[in-house]
C-alpha atoms as a PDB file:
ATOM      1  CA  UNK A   1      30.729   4.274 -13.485  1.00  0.00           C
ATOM      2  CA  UNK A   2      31.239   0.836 -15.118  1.00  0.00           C
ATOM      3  CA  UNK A   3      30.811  -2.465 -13.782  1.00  0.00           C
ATOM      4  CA  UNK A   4      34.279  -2.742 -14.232  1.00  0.00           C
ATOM      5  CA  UNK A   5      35.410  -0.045 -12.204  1.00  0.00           C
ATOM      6  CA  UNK A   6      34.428  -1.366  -9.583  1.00  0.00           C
ATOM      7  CA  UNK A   7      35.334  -5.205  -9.537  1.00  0.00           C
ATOM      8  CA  UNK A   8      36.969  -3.757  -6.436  1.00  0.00           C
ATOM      9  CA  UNK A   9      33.957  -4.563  -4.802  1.00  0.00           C
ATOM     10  CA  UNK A  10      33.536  -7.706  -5.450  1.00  0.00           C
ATOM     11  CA  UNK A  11      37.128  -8.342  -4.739  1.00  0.00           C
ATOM     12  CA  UNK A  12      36.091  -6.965  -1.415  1.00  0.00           C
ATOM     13  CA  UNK A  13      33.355  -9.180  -0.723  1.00  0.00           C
ATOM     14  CA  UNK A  14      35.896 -11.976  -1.603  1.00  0.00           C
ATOM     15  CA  UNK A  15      38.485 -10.766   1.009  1.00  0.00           C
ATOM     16  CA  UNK A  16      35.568 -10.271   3.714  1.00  0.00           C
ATOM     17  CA  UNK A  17      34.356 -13.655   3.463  1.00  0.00           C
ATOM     18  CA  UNK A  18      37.310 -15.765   1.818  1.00  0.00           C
ATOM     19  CA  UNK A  19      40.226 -15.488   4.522  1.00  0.00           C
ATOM     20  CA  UNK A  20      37.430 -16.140   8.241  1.00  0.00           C
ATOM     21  CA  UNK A  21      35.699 -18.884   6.177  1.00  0.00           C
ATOM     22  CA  UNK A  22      38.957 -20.832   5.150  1.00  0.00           C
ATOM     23  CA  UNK A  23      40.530 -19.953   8.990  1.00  0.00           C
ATOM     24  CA  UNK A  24      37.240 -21.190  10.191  1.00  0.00           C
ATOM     25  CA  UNK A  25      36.882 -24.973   8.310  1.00  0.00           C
ATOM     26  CA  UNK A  26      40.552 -25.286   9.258  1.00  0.00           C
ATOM     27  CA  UNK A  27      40.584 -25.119  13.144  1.00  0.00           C
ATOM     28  CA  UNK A  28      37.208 -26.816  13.055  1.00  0.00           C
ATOM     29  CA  UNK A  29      38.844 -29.807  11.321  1.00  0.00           C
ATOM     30  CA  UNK A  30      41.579 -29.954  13.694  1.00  0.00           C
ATOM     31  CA  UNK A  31      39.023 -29.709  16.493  1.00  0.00           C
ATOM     32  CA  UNK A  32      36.528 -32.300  15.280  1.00  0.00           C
ATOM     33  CA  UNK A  33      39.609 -34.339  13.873  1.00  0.00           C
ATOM     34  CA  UNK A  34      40.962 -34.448  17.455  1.00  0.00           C
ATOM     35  CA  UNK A  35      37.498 -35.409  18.733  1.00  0.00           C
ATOM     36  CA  UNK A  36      35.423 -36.888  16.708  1.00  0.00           C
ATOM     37  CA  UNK A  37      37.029 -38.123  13.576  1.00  0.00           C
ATOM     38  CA  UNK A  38      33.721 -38.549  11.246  1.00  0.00           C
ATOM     39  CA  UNK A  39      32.356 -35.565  11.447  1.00  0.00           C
ATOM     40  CA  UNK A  40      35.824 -33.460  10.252  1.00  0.00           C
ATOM     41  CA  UNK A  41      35.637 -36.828   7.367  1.00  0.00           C
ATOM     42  CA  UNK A  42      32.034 -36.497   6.372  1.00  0.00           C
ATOM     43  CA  UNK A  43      31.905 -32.777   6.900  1.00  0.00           C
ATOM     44  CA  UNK A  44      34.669 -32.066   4.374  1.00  0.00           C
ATOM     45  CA  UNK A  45      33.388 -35.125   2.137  1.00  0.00           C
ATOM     46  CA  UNK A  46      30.160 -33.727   1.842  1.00  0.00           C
ATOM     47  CA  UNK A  47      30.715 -30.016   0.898  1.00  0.00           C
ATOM     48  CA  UNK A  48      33.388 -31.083  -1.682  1.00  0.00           C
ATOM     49  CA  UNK A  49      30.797 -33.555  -3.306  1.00  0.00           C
ATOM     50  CA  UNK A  50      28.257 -30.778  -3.510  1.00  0.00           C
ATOM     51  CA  UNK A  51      30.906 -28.304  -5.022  1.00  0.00           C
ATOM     52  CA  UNK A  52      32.132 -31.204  -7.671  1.00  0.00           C
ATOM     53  CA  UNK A  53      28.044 -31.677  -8.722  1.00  0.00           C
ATOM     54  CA  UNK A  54      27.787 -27.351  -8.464  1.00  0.00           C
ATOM     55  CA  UNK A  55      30.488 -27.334 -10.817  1.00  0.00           C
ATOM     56  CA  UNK A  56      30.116 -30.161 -13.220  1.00  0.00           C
ATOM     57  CA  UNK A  57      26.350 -29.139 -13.663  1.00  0.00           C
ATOM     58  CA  UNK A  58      27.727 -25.753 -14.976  1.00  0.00           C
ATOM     59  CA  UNK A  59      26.265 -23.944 -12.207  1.00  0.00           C
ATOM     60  CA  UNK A  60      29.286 -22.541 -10.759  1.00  0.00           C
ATOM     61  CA  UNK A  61      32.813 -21.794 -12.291  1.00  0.00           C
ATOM     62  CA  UNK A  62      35.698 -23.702 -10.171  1.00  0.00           C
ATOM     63  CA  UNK A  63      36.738 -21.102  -7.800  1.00  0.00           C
ATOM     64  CA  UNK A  64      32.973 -20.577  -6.986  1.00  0.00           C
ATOM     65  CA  UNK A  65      32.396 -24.349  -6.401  1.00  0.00           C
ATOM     66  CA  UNK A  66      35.546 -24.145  -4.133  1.00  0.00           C
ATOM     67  CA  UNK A  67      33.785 -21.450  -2.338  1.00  0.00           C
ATOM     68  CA  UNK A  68      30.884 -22.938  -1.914  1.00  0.00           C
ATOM     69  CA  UNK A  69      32.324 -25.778  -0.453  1.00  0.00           C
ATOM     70  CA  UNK A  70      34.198 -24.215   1.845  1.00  0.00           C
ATOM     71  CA  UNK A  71      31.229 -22.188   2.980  1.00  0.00           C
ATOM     72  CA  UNK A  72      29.114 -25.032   3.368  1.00  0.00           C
ATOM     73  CA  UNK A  73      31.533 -26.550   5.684  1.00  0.00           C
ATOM     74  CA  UNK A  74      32.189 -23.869   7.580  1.00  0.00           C
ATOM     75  CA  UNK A  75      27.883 -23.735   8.706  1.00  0.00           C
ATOM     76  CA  UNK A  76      27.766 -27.388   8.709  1.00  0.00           C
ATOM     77  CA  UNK A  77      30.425 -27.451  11.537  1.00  0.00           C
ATOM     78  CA  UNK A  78      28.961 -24.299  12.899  1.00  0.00           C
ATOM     79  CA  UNK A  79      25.323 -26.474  13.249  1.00  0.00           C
ATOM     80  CA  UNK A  80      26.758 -30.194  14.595  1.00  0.00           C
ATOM     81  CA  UNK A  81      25.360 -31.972  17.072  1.00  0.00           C
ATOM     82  CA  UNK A  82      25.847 -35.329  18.904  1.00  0.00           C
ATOM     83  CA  UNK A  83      25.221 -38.021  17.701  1.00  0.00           C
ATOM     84  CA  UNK A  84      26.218 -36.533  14.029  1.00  0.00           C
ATOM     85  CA  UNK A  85      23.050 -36.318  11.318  1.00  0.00           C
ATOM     86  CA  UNK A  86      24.477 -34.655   8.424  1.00  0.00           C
ATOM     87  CA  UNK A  87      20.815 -33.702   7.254  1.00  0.00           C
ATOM     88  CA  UNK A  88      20.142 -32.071  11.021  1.00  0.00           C
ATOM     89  CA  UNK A  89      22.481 -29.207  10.084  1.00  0.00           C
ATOM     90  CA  UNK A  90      22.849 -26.146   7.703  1.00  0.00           C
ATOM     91  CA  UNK A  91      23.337 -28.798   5.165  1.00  0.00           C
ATOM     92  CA  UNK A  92      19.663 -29.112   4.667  1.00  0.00           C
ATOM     93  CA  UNK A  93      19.171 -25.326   3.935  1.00  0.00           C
ATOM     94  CA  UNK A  94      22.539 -25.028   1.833  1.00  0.00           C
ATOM     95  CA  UNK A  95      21.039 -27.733  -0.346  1.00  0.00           C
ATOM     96  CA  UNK A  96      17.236 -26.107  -0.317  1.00  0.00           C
ATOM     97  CA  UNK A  97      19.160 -22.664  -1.532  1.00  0.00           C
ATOM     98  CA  UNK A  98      20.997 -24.608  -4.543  1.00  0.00           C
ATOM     99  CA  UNK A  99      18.257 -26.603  -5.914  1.00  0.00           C
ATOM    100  CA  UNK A 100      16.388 -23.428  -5.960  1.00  0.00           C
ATOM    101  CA  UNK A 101      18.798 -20.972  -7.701  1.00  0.00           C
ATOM    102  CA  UNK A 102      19.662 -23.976  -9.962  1.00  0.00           C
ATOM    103  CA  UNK A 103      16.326 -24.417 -11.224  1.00  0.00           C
ATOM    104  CA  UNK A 104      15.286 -20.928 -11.316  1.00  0.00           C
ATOM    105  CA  UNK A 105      18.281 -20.270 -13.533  1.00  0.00           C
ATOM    106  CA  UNK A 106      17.800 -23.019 -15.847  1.00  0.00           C
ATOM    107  CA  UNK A 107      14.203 -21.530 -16.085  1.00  0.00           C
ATOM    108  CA  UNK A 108      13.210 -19.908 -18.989  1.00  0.00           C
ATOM    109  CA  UNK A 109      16.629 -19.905 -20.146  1.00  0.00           C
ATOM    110  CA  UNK A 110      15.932 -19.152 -23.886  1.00  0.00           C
ATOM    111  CA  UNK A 111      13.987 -15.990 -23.384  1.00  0.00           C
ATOM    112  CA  UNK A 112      16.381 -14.754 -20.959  1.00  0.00           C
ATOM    113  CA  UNK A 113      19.318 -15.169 -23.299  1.00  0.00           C
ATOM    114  CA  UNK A 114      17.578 -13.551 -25.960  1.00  0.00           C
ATOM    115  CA  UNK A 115      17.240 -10.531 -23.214  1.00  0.00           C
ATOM    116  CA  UNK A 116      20.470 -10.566 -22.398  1.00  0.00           C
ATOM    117  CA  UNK A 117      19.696 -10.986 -18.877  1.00  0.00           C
ATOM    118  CA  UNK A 118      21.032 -15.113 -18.814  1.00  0.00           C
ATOM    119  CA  UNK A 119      23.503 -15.957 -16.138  1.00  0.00           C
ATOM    120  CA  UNK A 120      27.011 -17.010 -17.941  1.00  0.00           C
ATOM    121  CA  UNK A 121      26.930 -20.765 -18.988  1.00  0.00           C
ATOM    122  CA  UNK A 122      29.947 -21.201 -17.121  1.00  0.00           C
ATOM    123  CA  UNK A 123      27.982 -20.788 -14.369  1.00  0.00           C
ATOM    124  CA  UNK A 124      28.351 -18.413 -10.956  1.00  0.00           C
ATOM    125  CA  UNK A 125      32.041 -16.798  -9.980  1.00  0.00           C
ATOM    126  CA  UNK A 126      33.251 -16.717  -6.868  1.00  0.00           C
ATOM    127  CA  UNK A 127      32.224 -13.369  -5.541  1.00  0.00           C
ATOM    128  CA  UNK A 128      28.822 -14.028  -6.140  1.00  0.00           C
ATOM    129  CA  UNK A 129      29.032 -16.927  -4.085  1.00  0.00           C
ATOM    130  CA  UNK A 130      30.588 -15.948  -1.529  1.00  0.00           C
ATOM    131  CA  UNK A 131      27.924 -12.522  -1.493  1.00  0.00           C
ATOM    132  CA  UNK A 132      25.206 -14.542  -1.470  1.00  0.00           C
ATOM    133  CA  UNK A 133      26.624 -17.279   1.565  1.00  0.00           C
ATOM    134  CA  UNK A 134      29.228 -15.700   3.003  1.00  0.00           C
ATOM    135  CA  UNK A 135      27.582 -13.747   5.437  1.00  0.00           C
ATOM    136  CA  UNK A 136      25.353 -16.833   7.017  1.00  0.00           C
ATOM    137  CA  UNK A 137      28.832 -18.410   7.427  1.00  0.00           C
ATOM    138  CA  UNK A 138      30.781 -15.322   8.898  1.00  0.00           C
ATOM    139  CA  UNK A 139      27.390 -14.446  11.868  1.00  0.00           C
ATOM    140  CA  UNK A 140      27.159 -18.708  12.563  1.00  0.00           C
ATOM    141  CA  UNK A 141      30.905 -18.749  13.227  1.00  0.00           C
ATOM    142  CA  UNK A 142      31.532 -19.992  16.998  1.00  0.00           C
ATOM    143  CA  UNK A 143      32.934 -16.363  18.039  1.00  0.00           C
ATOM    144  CA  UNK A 144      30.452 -14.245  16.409  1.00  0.00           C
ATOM    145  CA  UNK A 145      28.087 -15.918  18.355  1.00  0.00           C
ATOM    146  CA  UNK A 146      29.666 -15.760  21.619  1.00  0.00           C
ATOM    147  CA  UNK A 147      30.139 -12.308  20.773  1.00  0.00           C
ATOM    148  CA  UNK A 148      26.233 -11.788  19.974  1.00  0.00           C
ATOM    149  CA  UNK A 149      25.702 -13.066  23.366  1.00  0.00           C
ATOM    150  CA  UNK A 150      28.083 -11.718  25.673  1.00  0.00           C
ATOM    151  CA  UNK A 151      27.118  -8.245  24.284  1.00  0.00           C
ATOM    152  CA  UNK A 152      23.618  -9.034  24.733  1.00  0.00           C
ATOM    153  CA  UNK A 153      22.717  -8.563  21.013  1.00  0.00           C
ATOM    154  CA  UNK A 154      20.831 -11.620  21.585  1.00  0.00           C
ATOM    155  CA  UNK A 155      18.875 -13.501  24.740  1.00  0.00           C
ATOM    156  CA  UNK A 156      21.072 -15.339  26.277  1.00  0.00           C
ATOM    157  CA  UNK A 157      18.277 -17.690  26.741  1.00  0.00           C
ATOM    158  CA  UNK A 158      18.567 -19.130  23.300  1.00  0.00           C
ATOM    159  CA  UNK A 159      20.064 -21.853  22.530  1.00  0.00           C
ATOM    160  CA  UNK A 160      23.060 -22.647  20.166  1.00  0.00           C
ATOM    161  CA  UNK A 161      21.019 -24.004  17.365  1.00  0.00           C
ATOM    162  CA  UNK A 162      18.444 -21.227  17.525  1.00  0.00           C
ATOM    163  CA  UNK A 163      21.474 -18.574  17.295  1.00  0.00           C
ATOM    164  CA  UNK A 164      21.015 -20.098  13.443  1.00  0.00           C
ATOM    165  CA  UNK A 165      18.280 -17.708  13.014  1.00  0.00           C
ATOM    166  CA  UNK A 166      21.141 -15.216  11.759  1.00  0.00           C
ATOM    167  CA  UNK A 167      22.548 -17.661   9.305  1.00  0.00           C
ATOM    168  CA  UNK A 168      19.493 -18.968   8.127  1.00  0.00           C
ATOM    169  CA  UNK A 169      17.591 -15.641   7.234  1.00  0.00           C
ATOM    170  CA  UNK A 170      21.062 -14.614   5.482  1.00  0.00           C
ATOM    171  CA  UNK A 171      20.576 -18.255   3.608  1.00  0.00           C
ATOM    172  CA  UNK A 172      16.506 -17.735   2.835  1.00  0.00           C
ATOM    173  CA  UNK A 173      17.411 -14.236   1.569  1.00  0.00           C
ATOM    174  CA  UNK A 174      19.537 -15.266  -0.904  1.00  0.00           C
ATOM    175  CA  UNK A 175      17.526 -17.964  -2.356  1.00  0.00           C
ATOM    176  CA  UNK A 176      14.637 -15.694  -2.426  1.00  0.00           C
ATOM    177  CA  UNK A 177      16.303 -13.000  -4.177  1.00  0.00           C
ATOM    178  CA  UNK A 178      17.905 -15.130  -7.026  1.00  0.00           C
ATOM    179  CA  UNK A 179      14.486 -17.153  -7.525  1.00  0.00           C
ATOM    180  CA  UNK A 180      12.864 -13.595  -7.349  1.00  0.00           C
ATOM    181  CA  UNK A 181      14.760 -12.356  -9.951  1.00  0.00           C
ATOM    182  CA  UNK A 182      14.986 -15.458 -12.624  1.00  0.00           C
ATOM    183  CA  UNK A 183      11.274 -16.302 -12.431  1.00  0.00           C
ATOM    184  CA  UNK A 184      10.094 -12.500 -12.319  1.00  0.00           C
ATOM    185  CA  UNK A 185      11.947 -12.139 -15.664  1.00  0.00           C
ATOM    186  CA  UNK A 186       9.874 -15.298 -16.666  1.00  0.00           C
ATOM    187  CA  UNK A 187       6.444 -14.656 -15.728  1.00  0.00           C
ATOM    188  CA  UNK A 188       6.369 -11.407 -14.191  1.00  0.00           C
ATOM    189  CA  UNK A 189       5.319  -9.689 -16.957  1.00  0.00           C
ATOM    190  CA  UNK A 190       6.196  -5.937 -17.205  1.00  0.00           C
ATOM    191  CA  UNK A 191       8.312  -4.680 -13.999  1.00  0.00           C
ATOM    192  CA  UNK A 192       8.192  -1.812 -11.901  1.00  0.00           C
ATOM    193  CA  UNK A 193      11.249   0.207  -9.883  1.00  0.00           C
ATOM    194  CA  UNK A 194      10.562  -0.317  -6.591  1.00  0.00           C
ATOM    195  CA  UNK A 195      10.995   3.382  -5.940  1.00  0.00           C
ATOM    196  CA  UNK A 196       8.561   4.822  -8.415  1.00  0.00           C
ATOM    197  CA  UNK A 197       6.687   1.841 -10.030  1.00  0.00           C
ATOM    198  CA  UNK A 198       7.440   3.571 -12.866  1.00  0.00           C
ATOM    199  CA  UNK A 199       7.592   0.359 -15.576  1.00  0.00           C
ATOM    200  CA  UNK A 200      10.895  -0.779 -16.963  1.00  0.00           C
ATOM    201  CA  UNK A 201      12.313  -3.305 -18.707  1.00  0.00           C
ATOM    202  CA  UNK A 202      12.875  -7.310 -17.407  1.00  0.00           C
ATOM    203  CA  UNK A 203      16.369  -6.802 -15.582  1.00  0.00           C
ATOM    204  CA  UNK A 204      16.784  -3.156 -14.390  1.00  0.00           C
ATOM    205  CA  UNK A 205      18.152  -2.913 -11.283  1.00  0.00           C
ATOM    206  CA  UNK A 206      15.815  -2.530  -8.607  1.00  0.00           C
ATOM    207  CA  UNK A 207      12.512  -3.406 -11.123  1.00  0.00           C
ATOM    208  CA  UNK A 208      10.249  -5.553  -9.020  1.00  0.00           C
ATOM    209  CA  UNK A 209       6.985  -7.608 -10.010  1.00  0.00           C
ATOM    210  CA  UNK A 210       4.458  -8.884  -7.984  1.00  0.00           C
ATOM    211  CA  UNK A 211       4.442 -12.672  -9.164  1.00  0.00           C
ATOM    212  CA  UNK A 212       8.712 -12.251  -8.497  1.00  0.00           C
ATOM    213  CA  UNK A 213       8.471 -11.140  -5.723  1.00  0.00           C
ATOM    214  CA  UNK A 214       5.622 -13.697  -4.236  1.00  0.00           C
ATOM    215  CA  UNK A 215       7.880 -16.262  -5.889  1.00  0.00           C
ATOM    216  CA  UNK A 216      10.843 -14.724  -3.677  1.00  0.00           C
ATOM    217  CA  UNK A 217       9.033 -14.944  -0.765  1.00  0.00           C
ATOM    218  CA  UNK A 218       8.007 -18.764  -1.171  1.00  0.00           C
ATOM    219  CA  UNK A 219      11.441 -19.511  -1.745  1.00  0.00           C
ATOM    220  CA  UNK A 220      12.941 -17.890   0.863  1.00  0.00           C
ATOM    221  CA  UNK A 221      10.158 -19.717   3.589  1.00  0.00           C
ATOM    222  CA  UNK A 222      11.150 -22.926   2.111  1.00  0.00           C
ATOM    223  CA  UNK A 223      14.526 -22.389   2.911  1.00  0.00           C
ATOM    224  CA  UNK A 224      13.708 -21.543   6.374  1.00  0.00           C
ATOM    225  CA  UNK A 225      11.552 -24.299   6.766  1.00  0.00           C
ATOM    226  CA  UNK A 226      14.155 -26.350   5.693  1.00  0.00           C
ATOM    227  CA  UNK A 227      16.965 -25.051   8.329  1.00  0.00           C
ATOM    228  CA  UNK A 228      14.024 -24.650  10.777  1.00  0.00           C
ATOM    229  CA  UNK A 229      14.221 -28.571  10.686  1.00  0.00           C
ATOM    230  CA  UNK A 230      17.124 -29.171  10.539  1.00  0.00           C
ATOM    231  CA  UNK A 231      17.996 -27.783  13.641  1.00  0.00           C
ATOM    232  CA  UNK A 232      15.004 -28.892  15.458  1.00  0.00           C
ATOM    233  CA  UNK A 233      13.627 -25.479  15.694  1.00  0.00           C
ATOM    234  CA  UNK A 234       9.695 -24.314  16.385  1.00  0.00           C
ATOM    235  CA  UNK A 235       7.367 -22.099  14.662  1.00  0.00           C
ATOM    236  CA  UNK A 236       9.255 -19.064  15.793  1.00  0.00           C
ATOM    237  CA  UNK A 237      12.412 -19.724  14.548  1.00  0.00           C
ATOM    238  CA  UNK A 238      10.999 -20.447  10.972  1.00  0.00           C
ATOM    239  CA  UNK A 239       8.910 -16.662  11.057  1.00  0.00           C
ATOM    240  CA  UNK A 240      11.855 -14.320  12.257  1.00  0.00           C
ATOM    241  CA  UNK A 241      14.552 -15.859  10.108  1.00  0.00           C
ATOM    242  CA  UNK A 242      11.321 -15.538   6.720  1.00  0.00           C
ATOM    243  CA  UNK A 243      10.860 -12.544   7.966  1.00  0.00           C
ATOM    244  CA  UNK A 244      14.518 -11.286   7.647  1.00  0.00           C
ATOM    245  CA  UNK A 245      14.308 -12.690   4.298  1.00  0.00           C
ATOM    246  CA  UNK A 246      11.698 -11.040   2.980  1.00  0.00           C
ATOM    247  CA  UNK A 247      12.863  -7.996   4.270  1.00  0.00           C
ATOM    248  CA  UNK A 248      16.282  -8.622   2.658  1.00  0.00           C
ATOM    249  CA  UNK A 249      14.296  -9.536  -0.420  1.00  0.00           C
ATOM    250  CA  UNK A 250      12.946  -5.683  -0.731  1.00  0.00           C
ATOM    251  CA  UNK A 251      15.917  -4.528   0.793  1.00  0.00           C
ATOM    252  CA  UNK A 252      17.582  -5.737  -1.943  1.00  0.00           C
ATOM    253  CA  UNK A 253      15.748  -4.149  -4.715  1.00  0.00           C
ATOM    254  CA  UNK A 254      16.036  -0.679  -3.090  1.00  0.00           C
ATOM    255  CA  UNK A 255      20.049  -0.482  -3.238  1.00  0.00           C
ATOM    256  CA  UNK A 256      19.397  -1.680  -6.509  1.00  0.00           C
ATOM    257  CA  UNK A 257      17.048   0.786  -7.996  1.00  0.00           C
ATOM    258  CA  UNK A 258      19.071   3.263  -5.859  1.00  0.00           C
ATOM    259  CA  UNK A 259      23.186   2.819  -4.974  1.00  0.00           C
ATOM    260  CA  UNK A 260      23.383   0.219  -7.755  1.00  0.00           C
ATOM    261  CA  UNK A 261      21.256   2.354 -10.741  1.00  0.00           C
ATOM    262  CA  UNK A 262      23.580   5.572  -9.850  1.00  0.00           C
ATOM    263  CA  UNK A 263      26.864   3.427 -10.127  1.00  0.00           C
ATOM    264  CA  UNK A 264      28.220   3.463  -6.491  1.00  0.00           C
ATOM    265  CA  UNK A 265      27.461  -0.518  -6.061  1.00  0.00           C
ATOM    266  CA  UNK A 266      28.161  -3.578  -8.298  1.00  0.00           C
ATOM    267  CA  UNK A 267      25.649  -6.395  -7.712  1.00  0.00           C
ATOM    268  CA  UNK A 268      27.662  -8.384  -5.431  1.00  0.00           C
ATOM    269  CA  UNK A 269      28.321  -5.756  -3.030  1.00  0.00           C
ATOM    270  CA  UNK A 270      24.369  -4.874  -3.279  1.00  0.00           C
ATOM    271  CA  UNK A 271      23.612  -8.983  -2.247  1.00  0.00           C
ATOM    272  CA  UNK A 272      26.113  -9.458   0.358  1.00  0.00           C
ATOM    273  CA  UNK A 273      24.908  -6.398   1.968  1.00  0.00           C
ATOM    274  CA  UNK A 274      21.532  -7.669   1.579  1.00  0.00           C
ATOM    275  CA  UNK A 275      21.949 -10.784   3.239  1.00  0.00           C
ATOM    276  CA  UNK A 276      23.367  -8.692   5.868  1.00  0.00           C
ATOM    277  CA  UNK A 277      20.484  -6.816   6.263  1.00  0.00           C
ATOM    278  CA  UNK A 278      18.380  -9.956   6.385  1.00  0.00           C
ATOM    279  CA  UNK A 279      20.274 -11.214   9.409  1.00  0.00           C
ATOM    280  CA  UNK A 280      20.385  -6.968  10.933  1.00  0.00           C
ATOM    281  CA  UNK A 281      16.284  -7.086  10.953  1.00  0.00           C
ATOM    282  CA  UNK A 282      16.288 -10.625  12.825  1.00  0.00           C
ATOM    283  CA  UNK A 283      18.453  -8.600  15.527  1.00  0.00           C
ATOM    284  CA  UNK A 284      16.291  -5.988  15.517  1.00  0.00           C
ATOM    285  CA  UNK A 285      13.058  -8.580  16.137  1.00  0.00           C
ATOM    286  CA  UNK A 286      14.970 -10.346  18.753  1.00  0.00           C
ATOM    287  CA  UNK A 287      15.979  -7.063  20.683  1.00  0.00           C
ATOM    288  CA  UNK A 288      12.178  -6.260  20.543  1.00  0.00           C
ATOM    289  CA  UNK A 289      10.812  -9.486  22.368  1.00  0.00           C
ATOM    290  CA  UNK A 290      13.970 -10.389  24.183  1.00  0.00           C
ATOM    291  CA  UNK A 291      12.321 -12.765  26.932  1.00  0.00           C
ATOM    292  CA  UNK A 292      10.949 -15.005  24.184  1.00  0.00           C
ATOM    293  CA  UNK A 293      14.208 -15.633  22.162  1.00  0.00           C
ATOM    294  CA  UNK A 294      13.713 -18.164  19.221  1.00  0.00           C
ATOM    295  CA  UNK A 295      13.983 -22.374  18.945  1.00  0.00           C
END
């Protein structure tokens, strides 16, 4: 199948994320407008600065800077505490993701054009925003987390900010997988399919190389660092949701040497469902040393 048979997909990812996100930043700025004015101000202030420098820098096409913004509202509000510090909230991480795809996409940017393997210069669309963020934004929304708790899919011992072990593994994934994937075209020399390191050419789906992949992994523990504190979290919270990551990470390159390769997935669908598989291994950790929780 061609990639353009099946847009639908990413048109799907679009309509998954899109429509809960927007609902989401909406009653959140009535809510926070109602009681406590500067955070619905600075909230909304901040994300559409950050998708005005995404998109003047190139890095994103309109619509995807929109949806970034939106995004990065929607976990900002979803992180808020009292008093407000916008760097003690998913802020921190959003920005730690985008200064990392940023500069591993501007890396090497010759060689990679002459590959063929360049992002546009117009930057990321929307559907590839919203596959690599959406999910963090859909599993840190208020009732998917009541949801996660009354159902017992987490301990109800954590605490709200440590529920953003979901979120932020979805976060670390992506920024793992994009660095992963510019830099291993780079410097990783020849890569192998994950599924019979049989060596291909820089930019097959599901090709992996070691230095890439190491690269991936830094990445994505910076991220979670970063979220770890900005939400005051411990040492726990920072290994589950690097640990989803990384699992993600290689997650990732198996739908693509696999469902992507034989035509059934385009590459959003294969990274949203990635980062969802980054947050379904943290629930799987959690459900395995439930008296401990995380934060």
């Amino acid at each position: 199948m061609t990639r353009e048979s099946l847009a639908w997909q990413s048109k799907l990812v679009l309509l998954a994320v899109l429509p809960f996100v927007g609902a989401d930043v909406f009653l959140e700025c009535q809510w926070w407008l109602a009681h406590s004015p500067l955070v619905a101000i600075s909230t909304a202030g901040v994300s559409t600065i950050l998708g005005l420098i995404t998109w003047k820098l190139r890095a994103a096409t309109p619509a995807a800077a929109a949806t970034g913004a939106a995004i990065t509202a929607s976990l900002i509000f979803a992180t808020v505490t009292v008093p407000y510090q916008p760097l003690r909230t998913a802020l921190t991480p959003i920005l730690a993701v985008s200064a990392l795809a940023f500069a591993a996409t501007r890396a090497g940017r010759g060689k990679k054009e002459q590959s063929g393997t360049a992002e546009a210069r117009s930057g990321r669309s929307a559907s590839q925003v919203a596959a690599n963020l959406g999910f963090a934004s859909l599993v840190c929304m208020p009732p998917v987390q009541s949801w996660l708790v009354d159902t017992g899919r987490v301990p109800s011992i954590m605490s709200p900010m440590a529920l953003f072990v979901l979120g932020l593994a979805a976060l670390a994934e992506a920024a793992g997988d994009t660095v992963s994937s510019e830099i291993g075209q780079i410097l990783g020399g020849r890569p192998r399919m994950i599924t019979t390191l049989r060596a291909v050419p820089p930019g097959t789906d599901g090709a992996v190389s070691i230095l890439g992949t190491l690269s991936g992994a830094v990445a994505a523990c910076l991220v979670s660092g970063a979220g770890t504190w900005a939400v005051h979290g411990d040492r726990s919270l920072l290994l589950v949701s690097w640990a989803g990551a990384v699992f993600g990470l290689l997650f990732d390159s198996l739908l693509g040497a696999t469902l992507e390769a034989w035509g059934w997935l385009n590459n959003d669908l294969v990274n949203f469902l990635s980062t969802v598989s980054a947050s379904g291994f943290v629930l799987a950790m959690l459900a395995i040393m439930p008296r401990h929780g995380v934060g």
